[in-house]
PDB file of N, CA and C in Angstrom:
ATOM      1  N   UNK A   1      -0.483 -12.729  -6.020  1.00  0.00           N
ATOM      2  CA  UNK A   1      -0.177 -13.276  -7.319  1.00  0.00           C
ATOM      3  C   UNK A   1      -1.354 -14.074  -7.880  1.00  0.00           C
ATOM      4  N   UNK A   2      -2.071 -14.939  -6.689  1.00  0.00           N
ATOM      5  CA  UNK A   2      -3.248 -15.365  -7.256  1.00  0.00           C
ATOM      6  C   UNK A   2      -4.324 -14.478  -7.921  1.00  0.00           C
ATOM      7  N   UNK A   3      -4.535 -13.421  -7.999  1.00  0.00           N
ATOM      8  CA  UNK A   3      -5.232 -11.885  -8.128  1.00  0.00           C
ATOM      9  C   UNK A   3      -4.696 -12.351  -9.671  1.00  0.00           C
ATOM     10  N   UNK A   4      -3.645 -11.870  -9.638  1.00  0.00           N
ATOM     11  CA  UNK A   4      -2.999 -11.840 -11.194  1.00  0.00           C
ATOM     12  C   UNK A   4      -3.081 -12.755 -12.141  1.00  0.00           C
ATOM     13  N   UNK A   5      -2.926 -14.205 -11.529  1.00  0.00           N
ATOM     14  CA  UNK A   5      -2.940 -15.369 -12.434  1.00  0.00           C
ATOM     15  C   UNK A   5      -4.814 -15.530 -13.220  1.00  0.00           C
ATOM     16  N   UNK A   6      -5.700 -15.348 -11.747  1.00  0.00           N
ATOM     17  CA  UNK A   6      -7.036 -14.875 -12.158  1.00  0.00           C
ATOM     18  C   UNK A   6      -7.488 -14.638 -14.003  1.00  0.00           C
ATOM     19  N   UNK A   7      -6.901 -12.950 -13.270  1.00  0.00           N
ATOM     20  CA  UNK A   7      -6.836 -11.993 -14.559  1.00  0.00           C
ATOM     21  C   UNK A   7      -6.201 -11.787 -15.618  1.00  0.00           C
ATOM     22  N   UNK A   8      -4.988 -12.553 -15.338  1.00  0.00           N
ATOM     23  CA  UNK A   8      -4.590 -13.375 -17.197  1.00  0.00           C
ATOM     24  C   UNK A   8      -5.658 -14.351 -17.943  1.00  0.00           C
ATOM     25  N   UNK A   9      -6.554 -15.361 -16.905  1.00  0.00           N
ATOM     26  CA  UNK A   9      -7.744 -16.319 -17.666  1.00  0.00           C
ATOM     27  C   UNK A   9      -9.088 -15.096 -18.255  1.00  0.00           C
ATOM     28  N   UNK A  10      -9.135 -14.468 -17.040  1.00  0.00           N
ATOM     29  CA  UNK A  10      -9.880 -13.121 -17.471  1.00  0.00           C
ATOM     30  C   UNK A  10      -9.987 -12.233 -18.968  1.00  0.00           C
ATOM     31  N   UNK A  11      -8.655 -12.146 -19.145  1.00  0.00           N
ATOM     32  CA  UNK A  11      -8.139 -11.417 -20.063  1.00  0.00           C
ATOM     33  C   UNK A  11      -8.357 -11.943 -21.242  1.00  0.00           C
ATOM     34  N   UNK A  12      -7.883 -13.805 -21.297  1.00  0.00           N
ATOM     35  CA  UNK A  12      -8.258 -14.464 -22.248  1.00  0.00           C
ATOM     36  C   UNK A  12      -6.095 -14.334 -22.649  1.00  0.00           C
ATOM     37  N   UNK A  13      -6.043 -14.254 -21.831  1.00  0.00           N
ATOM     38  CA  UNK A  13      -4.211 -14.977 -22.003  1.00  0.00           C
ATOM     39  C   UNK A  13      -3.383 -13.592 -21.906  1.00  0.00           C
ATOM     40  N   UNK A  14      -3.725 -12.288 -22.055  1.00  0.00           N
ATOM     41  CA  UNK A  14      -3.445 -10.851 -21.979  1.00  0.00           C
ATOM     42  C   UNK A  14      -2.847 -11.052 -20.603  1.00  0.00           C
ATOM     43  N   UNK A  15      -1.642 -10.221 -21.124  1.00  0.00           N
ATOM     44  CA  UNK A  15      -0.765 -10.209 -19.311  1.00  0.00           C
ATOM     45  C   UNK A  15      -1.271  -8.924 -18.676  1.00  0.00           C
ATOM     46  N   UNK A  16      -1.788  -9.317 -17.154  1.00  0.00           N
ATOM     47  CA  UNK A  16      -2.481  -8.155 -16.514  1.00  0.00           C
ATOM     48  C   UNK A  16      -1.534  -7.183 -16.332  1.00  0.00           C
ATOM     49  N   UNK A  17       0.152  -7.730 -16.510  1.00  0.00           N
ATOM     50  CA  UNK A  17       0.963  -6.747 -15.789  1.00  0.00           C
ATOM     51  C   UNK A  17       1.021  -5.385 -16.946  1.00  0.00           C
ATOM     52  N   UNK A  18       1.080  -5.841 -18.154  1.00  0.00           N
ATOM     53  CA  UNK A  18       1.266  -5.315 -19.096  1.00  0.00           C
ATOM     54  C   UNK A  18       0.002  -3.432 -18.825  1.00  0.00           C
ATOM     55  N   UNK A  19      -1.179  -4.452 -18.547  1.00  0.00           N
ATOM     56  CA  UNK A  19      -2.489  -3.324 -18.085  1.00  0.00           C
ATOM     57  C   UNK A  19      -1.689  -2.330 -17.115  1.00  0.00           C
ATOM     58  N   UNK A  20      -0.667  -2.657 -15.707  1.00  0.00           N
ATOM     59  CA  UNK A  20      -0.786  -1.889 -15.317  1.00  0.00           C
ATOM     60  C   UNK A  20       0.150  -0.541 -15.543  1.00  0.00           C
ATOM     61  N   UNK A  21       0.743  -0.400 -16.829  1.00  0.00           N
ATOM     62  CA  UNK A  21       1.392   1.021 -17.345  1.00  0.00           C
ATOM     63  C   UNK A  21       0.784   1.905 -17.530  1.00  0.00           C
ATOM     64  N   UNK A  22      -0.964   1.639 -17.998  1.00  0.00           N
ATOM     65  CA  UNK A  22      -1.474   2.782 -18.092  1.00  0.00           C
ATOM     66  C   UNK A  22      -2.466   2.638 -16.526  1.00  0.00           C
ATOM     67  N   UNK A  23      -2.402   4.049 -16.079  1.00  0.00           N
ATOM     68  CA  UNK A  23      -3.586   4.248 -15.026  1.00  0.00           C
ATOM     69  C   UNK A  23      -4.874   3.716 -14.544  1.00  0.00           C
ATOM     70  N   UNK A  24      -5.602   4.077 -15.672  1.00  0.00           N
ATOM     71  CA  UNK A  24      -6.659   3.852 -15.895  1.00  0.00           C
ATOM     72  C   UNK A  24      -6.926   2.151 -15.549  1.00  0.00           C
ATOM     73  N   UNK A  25      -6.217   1.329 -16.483  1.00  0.00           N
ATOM     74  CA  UNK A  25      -6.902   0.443 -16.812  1.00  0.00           C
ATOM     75  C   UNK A  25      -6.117  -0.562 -15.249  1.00  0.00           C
ATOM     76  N   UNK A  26      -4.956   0.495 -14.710  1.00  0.00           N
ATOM     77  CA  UNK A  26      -4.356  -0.453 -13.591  1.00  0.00           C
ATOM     78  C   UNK A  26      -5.257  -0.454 -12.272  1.00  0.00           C
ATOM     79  N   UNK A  27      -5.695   0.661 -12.747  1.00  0.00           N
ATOM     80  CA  UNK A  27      -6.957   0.986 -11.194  1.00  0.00           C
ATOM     81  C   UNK A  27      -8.037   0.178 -11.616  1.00  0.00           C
ATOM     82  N   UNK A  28      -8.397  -0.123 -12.782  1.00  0.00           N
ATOM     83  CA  UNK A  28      -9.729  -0.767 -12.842  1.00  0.00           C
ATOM     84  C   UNK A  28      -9.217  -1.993 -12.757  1.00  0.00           C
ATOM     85  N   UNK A  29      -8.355  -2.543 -13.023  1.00  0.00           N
ATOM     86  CA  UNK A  29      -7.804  -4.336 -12.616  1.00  0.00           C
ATOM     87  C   UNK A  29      -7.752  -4.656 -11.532  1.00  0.00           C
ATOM     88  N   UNK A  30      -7.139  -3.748 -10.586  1.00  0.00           N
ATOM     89  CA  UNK A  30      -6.797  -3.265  -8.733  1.00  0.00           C
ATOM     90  C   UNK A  30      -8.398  -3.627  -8.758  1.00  0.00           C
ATOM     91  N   UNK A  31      -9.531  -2.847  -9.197  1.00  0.00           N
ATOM     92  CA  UNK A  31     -10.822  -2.754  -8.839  1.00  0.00           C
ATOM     93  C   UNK A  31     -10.964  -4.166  -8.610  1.00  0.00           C
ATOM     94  N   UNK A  32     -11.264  -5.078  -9.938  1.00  0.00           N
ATOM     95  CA  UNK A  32     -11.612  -6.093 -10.474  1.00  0.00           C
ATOM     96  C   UNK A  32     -10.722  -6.965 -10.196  1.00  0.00           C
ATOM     97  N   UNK A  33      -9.495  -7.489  -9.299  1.00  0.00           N
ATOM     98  CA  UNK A  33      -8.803  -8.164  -8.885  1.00  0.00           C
ATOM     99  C   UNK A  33      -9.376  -8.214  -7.197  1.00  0.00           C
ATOM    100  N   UNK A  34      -9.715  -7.039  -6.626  1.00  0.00           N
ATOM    101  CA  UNK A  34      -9.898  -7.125  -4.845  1.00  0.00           C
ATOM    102  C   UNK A  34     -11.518  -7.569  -5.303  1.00  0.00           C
ATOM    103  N   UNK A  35     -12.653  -6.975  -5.772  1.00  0.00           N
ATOM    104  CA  UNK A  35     -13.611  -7.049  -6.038  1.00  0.00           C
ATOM    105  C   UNK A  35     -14.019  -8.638  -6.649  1.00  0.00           C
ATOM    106  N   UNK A  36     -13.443  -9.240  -7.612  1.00  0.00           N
ATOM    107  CA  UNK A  36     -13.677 -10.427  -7.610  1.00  0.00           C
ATOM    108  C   UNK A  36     -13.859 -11.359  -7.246  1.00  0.00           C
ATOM    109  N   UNK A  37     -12.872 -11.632  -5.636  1.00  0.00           N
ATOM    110  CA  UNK A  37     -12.556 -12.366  -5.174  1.00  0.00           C
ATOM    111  C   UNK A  37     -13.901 -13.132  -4.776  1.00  0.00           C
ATOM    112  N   UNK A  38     -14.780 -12.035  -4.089  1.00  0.00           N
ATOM    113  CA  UNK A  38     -16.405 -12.510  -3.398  1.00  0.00           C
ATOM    114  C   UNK A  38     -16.953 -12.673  -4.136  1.00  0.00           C
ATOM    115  N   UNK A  39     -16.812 -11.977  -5.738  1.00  0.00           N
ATOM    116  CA  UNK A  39     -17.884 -11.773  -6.973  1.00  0.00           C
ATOM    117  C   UNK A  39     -17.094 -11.940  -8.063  1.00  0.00           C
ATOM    118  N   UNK A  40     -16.784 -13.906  -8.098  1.00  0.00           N
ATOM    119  CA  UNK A  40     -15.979 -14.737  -9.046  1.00  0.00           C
ATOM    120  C   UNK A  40     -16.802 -14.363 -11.063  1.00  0.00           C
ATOM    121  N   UNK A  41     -17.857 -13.922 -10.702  1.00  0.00           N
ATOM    122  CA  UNK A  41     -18.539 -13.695 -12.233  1.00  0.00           C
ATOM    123  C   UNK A  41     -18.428 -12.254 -12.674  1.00  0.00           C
ATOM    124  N   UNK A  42     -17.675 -11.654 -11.748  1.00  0.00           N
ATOM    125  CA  UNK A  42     -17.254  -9.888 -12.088  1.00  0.00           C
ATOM    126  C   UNK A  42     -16.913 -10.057 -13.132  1.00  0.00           C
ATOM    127  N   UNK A  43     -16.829  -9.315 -14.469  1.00  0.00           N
ATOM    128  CA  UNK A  43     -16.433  -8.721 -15.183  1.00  0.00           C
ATOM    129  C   UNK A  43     -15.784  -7.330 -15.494  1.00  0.00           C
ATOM    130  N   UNK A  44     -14.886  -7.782 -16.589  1.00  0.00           N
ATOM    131  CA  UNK A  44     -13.854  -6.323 -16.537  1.00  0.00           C
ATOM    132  C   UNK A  44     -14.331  -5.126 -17.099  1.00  0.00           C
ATOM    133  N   UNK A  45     -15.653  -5.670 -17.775  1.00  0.00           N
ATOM    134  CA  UNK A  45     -16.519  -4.233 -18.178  1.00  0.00           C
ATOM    135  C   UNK A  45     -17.057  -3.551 -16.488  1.00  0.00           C
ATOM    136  N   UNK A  46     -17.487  -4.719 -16.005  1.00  0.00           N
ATOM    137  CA  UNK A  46     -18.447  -4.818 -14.770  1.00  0.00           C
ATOM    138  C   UNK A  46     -17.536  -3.128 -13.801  1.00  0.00           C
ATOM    139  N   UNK A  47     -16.341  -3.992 -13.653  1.00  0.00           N
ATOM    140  CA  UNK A  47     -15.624  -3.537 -12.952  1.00  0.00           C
ATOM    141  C   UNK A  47     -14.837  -1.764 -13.279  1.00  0.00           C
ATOM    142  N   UNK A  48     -14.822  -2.087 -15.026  1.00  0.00           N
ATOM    143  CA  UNK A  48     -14.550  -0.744 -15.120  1.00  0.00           C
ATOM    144  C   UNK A  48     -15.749   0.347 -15.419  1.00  0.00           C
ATOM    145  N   UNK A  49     -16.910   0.222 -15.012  1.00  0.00           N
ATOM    146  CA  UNK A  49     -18.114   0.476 -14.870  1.00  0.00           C
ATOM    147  C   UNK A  49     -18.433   1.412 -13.554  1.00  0.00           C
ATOM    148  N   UNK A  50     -17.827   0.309 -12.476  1.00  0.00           N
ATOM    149  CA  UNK A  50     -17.951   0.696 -10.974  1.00  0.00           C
ATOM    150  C   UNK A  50     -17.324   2.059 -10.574  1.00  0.00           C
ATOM    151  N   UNK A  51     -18.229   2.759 -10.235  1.00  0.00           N
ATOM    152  CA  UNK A  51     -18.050   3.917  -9.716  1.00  0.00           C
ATOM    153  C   UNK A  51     -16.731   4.048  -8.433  1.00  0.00           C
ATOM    154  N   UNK A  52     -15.581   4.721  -8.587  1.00  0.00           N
ATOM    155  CA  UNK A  52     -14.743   4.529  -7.349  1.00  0.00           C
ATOM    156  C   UNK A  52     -15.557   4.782  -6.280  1.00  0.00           C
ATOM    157  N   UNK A  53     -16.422   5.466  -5.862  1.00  0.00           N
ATOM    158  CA  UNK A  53     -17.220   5.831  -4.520  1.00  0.00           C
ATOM    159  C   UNK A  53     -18.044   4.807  -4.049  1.00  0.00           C
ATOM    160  N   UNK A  54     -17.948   3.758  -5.419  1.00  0.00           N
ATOM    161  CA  UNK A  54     -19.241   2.693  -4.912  1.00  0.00           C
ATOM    162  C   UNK A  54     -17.954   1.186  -4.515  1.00  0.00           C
ATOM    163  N   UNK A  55     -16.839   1.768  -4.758  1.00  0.00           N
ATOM    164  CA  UNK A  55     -16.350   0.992  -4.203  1.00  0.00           C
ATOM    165  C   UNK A  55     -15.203   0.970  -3.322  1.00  0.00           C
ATOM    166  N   UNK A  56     -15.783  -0.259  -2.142  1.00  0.00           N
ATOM    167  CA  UNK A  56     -15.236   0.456  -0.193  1.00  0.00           C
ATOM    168  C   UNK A  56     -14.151  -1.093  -0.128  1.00  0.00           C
ATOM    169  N   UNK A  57     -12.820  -0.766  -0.071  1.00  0.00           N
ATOM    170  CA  UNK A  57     -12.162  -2.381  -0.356  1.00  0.00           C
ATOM    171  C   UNK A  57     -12.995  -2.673   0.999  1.00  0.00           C
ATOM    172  N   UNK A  58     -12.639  -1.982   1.608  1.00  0.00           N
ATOM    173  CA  UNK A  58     -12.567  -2.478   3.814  1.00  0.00           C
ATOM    174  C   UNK A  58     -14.424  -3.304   3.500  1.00  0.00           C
ATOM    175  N   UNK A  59     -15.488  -3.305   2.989  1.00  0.00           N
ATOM    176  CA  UNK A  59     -16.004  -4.425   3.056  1.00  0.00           C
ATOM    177  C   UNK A  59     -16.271  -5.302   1.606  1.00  0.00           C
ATOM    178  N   UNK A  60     -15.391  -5.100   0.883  1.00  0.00           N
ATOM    179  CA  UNK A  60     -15.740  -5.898  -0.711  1.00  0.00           C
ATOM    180  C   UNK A  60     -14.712  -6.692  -0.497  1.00  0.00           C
ATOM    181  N   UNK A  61     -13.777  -6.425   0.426  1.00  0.00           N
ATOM    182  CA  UNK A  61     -12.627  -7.579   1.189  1.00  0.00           C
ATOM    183  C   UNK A  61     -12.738  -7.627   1.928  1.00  0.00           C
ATOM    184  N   UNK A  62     -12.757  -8.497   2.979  1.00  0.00           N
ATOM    185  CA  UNK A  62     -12.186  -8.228   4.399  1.00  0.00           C
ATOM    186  C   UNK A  62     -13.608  -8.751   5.626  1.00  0.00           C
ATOM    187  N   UNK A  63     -14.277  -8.162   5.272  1.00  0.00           N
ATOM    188  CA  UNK A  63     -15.464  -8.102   6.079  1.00  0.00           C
ATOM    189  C   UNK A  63     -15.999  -6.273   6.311  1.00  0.00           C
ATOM    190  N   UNK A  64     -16.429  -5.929   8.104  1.00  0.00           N
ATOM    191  CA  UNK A  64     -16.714  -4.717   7.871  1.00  0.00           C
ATOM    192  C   UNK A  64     -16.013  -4.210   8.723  1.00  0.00           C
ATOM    193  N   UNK A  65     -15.118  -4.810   8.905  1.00  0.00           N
ATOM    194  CA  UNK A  65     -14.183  -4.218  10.185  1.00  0.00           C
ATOM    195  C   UNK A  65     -13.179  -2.910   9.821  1.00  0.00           C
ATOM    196  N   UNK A  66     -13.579  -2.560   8.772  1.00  0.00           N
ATOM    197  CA  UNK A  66     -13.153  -0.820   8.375  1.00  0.00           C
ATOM    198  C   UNK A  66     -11.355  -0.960   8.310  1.00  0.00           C
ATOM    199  N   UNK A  67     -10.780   0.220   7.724  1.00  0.00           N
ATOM    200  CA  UNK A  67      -9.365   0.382   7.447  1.00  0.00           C
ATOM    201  C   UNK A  67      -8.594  -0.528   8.954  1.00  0.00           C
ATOM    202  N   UNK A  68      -7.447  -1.063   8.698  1.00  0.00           N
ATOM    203  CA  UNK A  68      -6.736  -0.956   9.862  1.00  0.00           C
ATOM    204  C   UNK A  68      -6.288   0.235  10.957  1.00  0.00           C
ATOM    205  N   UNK A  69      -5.954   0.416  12.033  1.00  0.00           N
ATOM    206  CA  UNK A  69      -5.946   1.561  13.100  1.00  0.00           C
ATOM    207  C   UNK A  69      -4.415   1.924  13.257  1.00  0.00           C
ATOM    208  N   UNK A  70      -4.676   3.069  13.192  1.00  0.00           N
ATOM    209  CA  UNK A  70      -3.251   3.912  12.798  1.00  0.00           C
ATOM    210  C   UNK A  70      -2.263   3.361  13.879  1.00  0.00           C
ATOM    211  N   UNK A  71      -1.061   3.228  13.211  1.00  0.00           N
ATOM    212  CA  UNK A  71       0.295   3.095  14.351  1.00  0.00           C
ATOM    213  C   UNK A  71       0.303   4.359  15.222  1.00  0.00           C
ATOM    214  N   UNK A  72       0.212   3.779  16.703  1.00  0.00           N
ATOM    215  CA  UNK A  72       0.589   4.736  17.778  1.00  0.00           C
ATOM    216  C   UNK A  72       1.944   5.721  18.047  1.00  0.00           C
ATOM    217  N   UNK A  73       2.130   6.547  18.505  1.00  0.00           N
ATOM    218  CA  UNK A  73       3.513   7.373  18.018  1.00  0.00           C
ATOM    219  C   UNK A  73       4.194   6.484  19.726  1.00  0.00           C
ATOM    220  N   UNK A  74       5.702   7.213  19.209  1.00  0.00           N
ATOM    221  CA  UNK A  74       6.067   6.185  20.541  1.00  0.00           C
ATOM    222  C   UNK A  74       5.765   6.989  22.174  1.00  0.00           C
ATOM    223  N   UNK A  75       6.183   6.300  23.337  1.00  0.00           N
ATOM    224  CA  UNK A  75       5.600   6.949  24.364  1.00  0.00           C
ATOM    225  C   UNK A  75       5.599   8.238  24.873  1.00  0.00           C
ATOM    226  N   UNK A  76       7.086   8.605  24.256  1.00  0.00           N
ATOM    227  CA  UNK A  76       7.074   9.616  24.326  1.00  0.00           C
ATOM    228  C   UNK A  76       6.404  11.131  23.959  1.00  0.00           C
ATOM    229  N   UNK A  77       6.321  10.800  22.842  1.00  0.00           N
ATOM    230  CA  UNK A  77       4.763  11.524  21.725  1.00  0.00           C
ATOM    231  C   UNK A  77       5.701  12.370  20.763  1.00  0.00           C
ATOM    232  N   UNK A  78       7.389  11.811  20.848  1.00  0.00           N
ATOM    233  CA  UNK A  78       7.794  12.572  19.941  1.00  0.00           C
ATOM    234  C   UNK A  78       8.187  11.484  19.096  1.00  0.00           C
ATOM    235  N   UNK A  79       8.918  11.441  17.329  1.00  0.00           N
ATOM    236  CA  UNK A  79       9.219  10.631  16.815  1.00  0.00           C
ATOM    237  C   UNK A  79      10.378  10.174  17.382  1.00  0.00           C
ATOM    238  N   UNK A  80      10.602   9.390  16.926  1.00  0.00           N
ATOM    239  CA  UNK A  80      11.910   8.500  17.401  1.00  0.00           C
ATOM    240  C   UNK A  80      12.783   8.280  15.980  1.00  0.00           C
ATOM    241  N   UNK A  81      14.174   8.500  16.214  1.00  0.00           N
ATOM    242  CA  UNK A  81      15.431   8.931  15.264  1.00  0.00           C
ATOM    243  C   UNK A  81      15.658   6.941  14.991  1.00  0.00           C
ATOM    244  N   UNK A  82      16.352   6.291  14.393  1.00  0.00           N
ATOM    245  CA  UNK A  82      16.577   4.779  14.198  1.00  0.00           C
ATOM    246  C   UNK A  82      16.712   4.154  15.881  1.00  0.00           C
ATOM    247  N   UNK A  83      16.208   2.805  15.128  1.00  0.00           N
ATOM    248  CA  UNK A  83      16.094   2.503  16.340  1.00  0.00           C
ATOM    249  C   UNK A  83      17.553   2.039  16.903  1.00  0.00           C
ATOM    250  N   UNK A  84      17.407   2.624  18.199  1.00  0.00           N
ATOM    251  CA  UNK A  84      18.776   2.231  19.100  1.00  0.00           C
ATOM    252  C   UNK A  84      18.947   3.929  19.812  1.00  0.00           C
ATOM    253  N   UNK A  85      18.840   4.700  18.961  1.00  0.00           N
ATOM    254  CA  UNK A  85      19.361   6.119  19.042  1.00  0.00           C
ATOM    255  C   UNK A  85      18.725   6.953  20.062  1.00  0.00           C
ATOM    256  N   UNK A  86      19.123   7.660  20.359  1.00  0.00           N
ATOM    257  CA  UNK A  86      18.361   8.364  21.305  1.00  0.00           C
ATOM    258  C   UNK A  86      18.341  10.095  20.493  1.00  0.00           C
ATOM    259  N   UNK A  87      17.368  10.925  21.043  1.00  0.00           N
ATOM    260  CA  UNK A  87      17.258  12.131  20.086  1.00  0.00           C
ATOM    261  C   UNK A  87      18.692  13.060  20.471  1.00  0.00           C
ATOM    262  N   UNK A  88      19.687  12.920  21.290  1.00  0.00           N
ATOM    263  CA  UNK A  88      21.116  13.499  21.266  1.00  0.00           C
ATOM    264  C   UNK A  88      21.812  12.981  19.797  1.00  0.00           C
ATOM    265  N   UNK A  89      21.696  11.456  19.757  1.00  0.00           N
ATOM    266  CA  UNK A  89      22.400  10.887  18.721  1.00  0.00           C
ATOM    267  C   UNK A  89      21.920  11.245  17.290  1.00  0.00           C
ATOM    268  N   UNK A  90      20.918  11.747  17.273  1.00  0.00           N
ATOM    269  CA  UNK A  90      20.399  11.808  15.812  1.00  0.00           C
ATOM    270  C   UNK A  90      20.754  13.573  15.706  1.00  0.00           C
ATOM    271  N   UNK A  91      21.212  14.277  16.887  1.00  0.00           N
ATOM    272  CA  UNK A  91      21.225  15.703  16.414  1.00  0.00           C
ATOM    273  C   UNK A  91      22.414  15.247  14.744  1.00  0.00           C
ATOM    274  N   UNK A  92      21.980  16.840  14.211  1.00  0.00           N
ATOM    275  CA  UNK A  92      23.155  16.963  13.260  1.00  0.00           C
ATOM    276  C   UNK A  92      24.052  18.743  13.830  1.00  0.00           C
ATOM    277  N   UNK A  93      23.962  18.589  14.890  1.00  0.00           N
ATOM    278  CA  UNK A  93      24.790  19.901  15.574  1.00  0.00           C
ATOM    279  C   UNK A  93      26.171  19.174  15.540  1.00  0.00           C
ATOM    280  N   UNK A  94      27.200  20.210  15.705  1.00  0.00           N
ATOM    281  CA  UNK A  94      28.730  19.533  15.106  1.00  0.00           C
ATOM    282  C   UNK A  94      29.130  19.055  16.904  1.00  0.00           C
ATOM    283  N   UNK A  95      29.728  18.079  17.094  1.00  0.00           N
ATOM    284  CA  UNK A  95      30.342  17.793  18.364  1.00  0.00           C
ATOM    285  C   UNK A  95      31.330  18.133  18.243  1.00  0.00           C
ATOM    286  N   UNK A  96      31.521  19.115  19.901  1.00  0.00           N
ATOM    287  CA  UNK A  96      33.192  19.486  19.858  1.00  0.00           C
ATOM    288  C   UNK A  96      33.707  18.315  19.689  1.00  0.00           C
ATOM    289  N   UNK A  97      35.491  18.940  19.480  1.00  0.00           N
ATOM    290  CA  UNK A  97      36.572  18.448  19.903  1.00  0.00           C
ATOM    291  C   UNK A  97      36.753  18.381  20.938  1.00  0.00           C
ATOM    292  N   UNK A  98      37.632  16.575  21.196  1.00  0.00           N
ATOM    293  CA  UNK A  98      38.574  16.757  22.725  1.00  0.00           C
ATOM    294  C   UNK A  98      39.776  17.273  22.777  1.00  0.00           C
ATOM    295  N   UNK A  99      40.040  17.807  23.738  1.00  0.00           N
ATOM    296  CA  UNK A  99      41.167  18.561  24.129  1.00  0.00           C
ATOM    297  C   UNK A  99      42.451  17.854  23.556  1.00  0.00           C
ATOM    298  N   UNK A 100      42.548  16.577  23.363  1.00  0.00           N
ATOM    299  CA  UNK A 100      43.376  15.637  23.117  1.00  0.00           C
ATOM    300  C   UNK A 100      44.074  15.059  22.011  1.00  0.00           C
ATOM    301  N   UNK A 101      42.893  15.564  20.966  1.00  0.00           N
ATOM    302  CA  UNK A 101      42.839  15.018  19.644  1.00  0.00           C
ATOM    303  C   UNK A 101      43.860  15.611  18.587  1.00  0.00           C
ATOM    304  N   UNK A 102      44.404  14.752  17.712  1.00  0.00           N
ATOM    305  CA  UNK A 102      45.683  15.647  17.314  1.00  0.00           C
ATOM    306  C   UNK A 102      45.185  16.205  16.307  1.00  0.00           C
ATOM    307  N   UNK A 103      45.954  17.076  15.479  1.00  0.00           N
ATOM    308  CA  UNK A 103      45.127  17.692  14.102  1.00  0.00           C
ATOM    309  C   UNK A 103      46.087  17.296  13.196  1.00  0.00           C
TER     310      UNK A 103
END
């Protein structure tokens, strides 16, 4: 939200949320909202200027420690149905009837 409050002074009182209906100008705010943070004198020309290829969030935020590392699958190496369930419980095959059950 601090990102946002930013880019309303930015704007000159213009609500950033309003920017993000159209595409364009929501990706270049996204740009110029992560991008600012290190480079407080960015501008929104600046920013809608910037080439997407020239810009890497993983070090214009963060440092250089690159994307986060993918979630591991579980041990088994197959997915897993909610948790609690086991892959019998998640079939959708019909379970008999008991012998017992009235109709």
């Amino acid at each position: 939200m601090r990102d946002l409050k930013r880019a309303r002074v930015m704007l000159d009182g213009r609500s950033p949320i309003e920017m993000l209906e159209d595409p364009v100008d929501a990706m270049t705010l996204t740009i110029w909202c992560l991008a600012s943070r290190d480079r407080p004198e960015l501008t929104f020309d600046e920013a809608e200027d910037m080439p997407l290829g020239d810009f890497d969030m993983f070090t214009t935020v963060g440092g250089d420690d690159g994307p986060p590392p993918a979630a591991s699958p579980e041990p088994s190496g197959k997915p897993s149905g909610r948790r609690g369930e086991t892959s019998d419980e998640t079939s959708t095959s019909p379970k008999p009837r008991s012998a017992t059950s009235s109709r």
